[in-house]
Protein backbone atom coordinates (compact mmCIF):
# COMPACT_ATOMS: atom_id res chain seq x y z
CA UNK A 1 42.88 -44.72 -22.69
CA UNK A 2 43.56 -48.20 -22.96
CA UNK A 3 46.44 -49.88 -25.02
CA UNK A 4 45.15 -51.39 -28.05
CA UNK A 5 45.93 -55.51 -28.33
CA UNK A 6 48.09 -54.69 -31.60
CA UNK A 7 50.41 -52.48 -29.09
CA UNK A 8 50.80 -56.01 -27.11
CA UNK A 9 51.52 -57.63 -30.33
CA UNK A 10 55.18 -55.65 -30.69
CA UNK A 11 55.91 -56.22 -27.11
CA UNK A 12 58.06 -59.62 -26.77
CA UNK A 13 56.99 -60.68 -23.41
CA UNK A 14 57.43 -64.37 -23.09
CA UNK A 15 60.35 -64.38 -25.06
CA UNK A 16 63.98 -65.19 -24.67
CA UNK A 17 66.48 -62.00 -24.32
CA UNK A 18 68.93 -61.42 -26.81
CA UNK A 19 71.20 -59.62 -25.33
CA UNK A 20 74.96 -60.90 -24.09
CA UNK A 21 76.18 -60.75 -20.74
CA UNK A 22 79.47 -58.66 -20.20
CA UNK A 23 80.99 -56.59 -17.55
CA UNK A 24 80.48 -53.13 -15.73
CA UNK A 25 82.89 -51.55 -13.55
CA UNK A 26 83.41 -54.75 -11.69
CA UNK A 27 80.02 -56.31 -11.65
CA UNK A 28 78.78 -58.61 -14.22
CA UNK A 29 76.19 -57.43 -16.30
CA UNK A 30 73.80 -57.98 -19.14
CA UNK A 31 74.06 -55.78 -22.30
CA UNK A 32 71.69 -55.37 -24.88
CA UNK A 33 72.61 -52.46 -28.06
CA UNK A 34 75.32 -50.82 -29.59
CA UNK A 35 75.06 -47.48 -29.28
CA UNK A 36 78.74 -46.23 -28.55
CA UNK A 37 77.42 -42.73 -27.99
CA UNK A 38 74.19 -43.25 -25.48
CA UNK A 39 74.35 -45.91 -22.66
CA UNK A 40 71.58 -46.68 -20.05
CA UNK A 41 71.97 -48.62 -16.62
CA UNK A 42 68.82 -50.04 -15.80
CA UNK A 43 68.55 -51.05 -12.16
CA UNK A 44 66.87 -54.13 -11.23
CA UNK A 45 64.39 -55.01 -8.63
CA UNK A 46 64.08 -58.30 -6.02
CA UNK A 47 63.88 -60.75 -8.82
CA UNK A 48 67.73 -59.22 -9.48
CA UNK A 49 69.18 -58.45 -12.65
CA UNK A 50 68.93 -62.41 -13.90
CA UNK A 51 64.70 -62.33 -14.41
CA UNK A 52 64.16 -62.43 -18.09
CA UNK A 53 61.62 -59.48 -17.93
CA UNK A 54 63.97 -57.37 -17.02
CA UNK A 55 66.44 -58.31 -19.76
CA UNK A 56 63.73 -58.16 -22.40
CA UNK A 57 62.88 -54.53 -20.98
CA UNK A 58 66.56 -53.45 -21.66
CA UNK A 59 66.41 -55.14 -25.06
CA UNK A 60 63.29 -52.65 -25.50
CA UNK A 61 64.91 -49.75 -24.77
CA UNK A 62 68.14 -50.45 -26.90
CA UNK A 63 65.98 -51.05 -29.81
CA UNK A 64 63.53 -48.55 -29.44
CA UNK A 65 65.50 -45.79 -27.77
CA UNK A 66 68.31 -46.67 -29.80
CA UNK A 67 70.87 -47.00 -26.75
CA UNK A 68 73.39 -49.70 -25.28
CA UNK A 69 72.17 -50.85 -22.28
CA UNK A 70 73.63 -52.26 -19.24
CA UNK A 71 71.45 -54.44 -16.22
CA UNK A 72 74.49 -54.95 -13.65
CA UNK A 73 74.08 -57.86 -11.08
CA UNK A 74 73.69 -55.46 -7.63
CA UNK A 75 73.24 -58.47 -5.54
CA UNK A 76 76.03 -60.45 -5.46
CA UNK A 77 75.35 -63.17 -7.55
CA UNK A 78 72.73 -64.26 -5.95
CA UNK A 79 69.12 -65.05 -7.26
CA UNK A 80 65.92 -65.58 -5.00
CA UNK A 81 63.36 -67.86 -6.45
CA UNK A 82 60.89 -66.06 -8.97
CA UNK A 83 57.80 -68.29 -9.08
CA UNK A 84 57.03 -68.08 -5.13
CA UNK A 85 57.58 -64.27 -5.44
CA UNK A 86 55.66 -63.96 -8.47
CA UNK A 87 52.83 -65.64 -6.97
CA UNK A 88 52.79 -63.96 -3.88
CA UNK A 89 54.16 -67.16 -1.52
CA UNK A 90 56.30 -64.56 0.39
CA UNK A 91 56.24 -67.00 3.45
CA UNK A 92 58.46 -69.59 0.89
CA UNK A 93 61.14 -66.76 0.66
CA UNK A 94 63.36 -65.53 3.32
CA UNK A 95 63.63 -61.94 2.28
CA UNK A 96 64.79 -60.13 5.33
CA UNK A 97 67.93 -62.26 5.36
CA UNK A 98 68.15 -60.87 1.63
CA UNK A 99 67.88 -57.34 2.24
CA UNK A 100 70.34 -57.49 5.31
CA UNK A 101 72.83 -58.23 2.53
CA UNK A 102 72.09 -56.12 0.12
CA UNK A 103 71.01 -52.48 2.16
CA UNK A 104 71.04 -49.32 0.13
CA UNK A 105 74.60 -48.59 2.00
CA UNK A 106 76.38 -51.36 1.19
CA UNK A 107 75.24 -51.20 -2.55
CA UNK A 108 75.05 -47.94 -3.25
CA UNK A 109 78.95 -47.35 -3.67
CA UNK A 110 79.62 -50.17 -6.78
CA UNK A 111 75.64 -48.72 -7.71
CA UNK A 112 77.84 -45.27 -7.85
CA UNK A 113 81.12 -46.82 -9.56
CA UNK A 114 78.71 -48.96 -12.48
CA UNK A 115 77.45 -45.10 -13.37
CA UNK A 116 81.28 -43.72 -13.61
CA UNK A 117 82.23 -46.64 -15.69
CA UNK A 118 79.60 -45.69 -18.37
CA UNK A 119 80.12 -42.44 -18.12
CA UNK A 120 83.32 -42.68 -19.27
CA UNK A 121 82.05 -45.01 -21.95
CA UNK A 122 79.20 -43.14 -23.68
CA UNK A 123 79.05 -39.09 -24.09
CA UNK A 124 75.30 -39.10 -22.84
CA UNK A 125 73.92 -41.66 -20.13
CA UNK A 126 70.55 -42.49 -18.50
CA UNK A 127 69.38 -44.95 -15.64
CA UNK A 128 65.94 -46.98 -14.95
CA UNK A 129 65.23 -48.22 -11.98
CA UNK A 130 62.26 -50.49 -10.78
CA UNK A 131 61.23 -50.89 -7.20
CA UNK A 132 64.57 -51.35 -5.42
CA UNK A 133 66.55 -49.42 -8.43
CA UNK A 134 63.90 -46.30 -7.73
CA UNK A 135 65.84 -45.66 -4.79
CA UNK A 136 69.63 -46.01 -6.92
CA UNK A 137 67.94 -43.89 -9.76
CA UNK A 138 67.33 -41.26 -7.64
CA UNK A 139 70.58 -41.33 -6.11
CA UNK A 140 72.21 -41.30 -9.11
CA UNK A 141 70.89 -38.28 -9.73
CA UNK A 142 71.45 -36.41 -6.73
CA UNK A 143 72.82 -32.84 -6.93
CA UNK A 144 76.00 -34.11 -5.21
CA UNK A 145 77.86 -35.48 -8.49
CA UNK A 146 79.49 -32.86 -10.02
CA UNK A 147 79.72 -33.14 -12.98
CA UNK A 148 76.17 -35.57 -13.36
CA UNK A 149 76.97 -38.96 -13.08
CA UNK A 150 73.51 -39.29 -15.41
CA UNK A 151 71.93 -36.63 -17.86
CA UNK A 152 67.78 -38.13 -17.16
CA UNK A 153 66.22 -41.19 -14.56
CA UNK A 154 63.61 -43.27 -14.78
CA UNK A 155 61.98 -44.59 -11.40
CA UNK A 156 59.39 -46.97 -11.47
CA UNK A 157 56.97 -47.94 -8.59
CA UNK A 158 60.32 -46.80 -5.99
CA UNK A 159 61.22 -48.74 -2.76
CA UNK A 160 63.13 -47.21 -0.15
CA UNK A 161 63.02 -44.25 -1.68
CA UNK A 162 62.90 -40.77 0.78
CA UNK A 163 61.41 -37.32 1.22
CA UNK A 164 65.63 -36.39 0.64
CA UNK A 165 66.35 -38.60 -2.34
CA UNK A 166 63.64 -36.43 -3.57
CA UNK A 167 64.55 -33.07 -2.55
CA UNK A 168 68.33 -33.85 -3.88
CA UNK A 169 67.36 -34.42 -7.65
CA UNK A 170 68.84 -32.41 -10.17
CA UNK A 171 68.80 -34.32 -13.69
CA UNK A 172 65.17 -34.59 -15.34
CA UNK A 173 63.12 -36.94 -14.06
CA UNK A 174 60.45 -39.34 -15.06
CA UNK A 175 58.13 -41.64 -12.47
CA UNK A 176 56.48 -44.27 -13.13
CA UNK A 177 53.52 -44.82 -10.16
CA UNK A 178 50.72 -47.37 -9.90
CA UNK A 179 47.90 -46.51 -7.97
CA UNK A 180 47.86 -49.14 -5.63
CA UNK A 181 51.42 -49.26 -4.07
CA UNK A 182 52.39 -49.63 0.03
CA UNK A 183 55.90 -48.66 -0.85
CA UNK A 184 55.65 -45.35 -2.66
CA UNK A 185 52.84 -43.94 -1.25
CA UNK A 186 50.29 -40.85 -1.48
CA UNK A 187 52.26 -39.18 0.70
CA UNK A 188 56.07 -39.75 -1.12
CA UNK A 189 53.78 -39.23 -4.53
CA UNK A 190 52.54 -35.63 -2.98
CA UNK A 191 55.90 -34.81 -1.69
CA UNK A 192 57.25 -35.72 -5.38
CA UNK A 193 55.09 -32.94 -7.12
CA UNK A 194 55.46 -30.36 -4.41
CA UNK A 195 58.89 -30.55 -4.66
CA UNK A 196 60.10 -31.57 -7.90
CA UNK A 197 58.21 -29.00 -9.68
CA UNK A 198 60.46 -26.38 -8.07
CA UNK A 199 63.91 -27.89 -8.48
CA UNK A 200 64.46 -26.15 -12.04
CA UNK A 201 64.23 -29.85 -13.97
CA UNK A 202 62.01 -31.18 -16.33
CA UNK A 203 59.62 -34.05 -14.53
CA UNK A 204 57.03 -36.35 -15.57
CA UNK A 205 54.73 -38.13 -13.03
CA UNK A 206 52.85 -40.96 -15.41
CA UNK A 207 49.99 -42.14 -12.58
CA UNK A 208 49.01 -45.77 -13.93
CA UNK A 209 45.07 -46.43 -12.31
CA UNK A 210 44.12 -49.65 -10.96
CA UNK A 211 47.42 -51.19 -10.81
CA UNK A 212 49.58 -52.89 -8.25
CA UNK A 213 53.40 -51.77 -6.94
CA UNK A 214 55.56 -54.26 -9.64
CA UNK A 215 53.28 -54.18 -12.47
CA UNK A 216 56.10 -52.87 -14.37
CA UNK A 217 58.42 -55.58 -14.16
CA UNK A 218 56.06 -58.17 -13.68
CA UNK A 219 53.70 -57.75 -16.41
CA UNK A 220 51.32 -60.48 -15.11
CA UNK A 221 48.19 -61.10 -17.93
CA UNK A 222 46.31 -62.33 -15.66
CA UNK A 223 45.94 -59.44 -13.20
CA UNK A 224 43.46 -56.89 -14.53
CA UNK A 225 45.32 -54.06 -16.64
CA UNK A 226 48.89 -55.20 -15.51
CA UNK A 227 49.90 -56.46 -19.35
CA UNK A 228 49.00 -52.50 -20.42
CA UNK A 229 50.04 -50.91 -17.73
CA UNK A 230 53.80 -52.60 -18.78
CA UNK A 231 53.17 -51.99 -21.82
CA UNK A 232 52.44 -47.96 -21.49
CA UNK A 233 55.66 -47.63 -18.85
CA UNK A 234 57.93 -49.05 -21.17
CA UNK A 235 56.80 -46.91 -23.68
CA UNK A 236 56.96 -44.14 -21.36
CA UNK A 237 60.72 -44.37 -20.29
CA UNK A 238 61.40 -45.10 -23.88
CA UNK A 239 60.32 -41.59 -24.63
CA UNK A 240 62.04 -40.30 -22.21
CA UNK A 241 65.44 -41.34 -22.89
CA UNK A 242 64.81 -40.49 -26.14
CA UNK A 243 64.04 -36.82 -25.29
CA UNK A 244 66.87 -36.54 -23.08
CA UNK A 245 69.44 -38.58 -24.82
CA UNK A 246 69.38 -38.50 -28.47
């Protein structure tokens, strides 16, 4: 089923955030609600945590799910160019010098310390990730924090995510999965449901057809479906962390 145009209508894509910037642990941050009960990290992906979309997806959630939410800066303060990216001018952008700096080993520990922070800020707590965050939701949620360092995770279209951050989960989980996607592929997406569905926790796999690996984020209306198929995960992960937070 497709989304109706009056679904687009409430979605404010195009506009400015209105959210504040503030700190986490020791990373800045951009925060959006003011729930003092229910907080959400939302992880970014390669446009980092300064792309608008992203910040108008966290204002989303805080209105909608009715939660404070936080979208630290996980790479340093640095920013690569979004137009090339978003128009697919990869040869413009010197990514492998970018990921060298920002690997999931040397992030994952202030990833880890962001999460303790608001855990010791809010009673309840959720994380989103897209594409590079699928990897940090799922590590979030490992079985190795005791007690949970989250109570639910969100991972959409996942990068360098593996067969053991999947067989470690142990907080409910939702994913978000184009169709078309080199990074999370058929066989990550089959080992997902094989073993997911006997880890004891509750897990939604939301297959979006027809659509490319960053549609999420990206939102581009003029790639076929890719407006919608924004549209639907955003609603999706709002339900979620309503189910598992409120």
């Amino acid at each position: 089923m497709s989304i109706s145009r009056c679904c687009l209508k409430g979605f404010e894509w195009g506009g400015s955030p209105t959210g504040r910037v503030g700190k986490l642990a020791n990373n800045d941050a951009y925060v959006a609600g003011d729930n003092p009960d229910v907080g959400v990290i939302v992880i970014h992906d390669l446009l980092s945590w300064a792309f608008p979309n992203i910040r108008l997806l966290a204002d989303h959630y805080a209105r909608e799910a009715n939660v404070t939410v936080y979208v630290p800066d996980f790479f340093g303060g640095e920013t690569l160019p979004f137009e090339p990216i978003l128009n697919d001018r990869w040869n413009e952008v010197d990514v492998p010098s970018f990921i060298k700096k920002n690997t999931r080993e040397m992030r994952e520990p202030e990833i880890f310390a962001c999460a303790r922070a608001l855990r010791q800020k809010h009673g309840k707590v959720g994380a989103v990730g897209f594409c590079y965050g699928g990897w940090a939701v799922f590590r979030l949620g490992a079985k190795e924090h005791q007690p949970p360092l989250v109570d639910c995770i969100t991972a959409g279209h996942p990068t360098w995510l593996t067969k053991k951050d999947i067989d470690e989960v142990a907080v409910p989980v939702q994913i978000l999965a184009p169709e078309i996607d080199t990074v999370y592929t058929p066989e990550l997406k089959m080992h997902s449901f094989e073993t997911i569905t006997k880890l004891g926790v509750a897990f939604d796999f939301q297959h979006f057809p027809g659509v490319l690996h960053a549609c999420f984020t990206r939102g581009d209306e003029k790639k076929a479906g890719e407006r919608e198929a924004m549209v639907r995960g955003k609603n999706a992960a709002v339900s979620w962390l309503r189910q598992f937070l409120q």
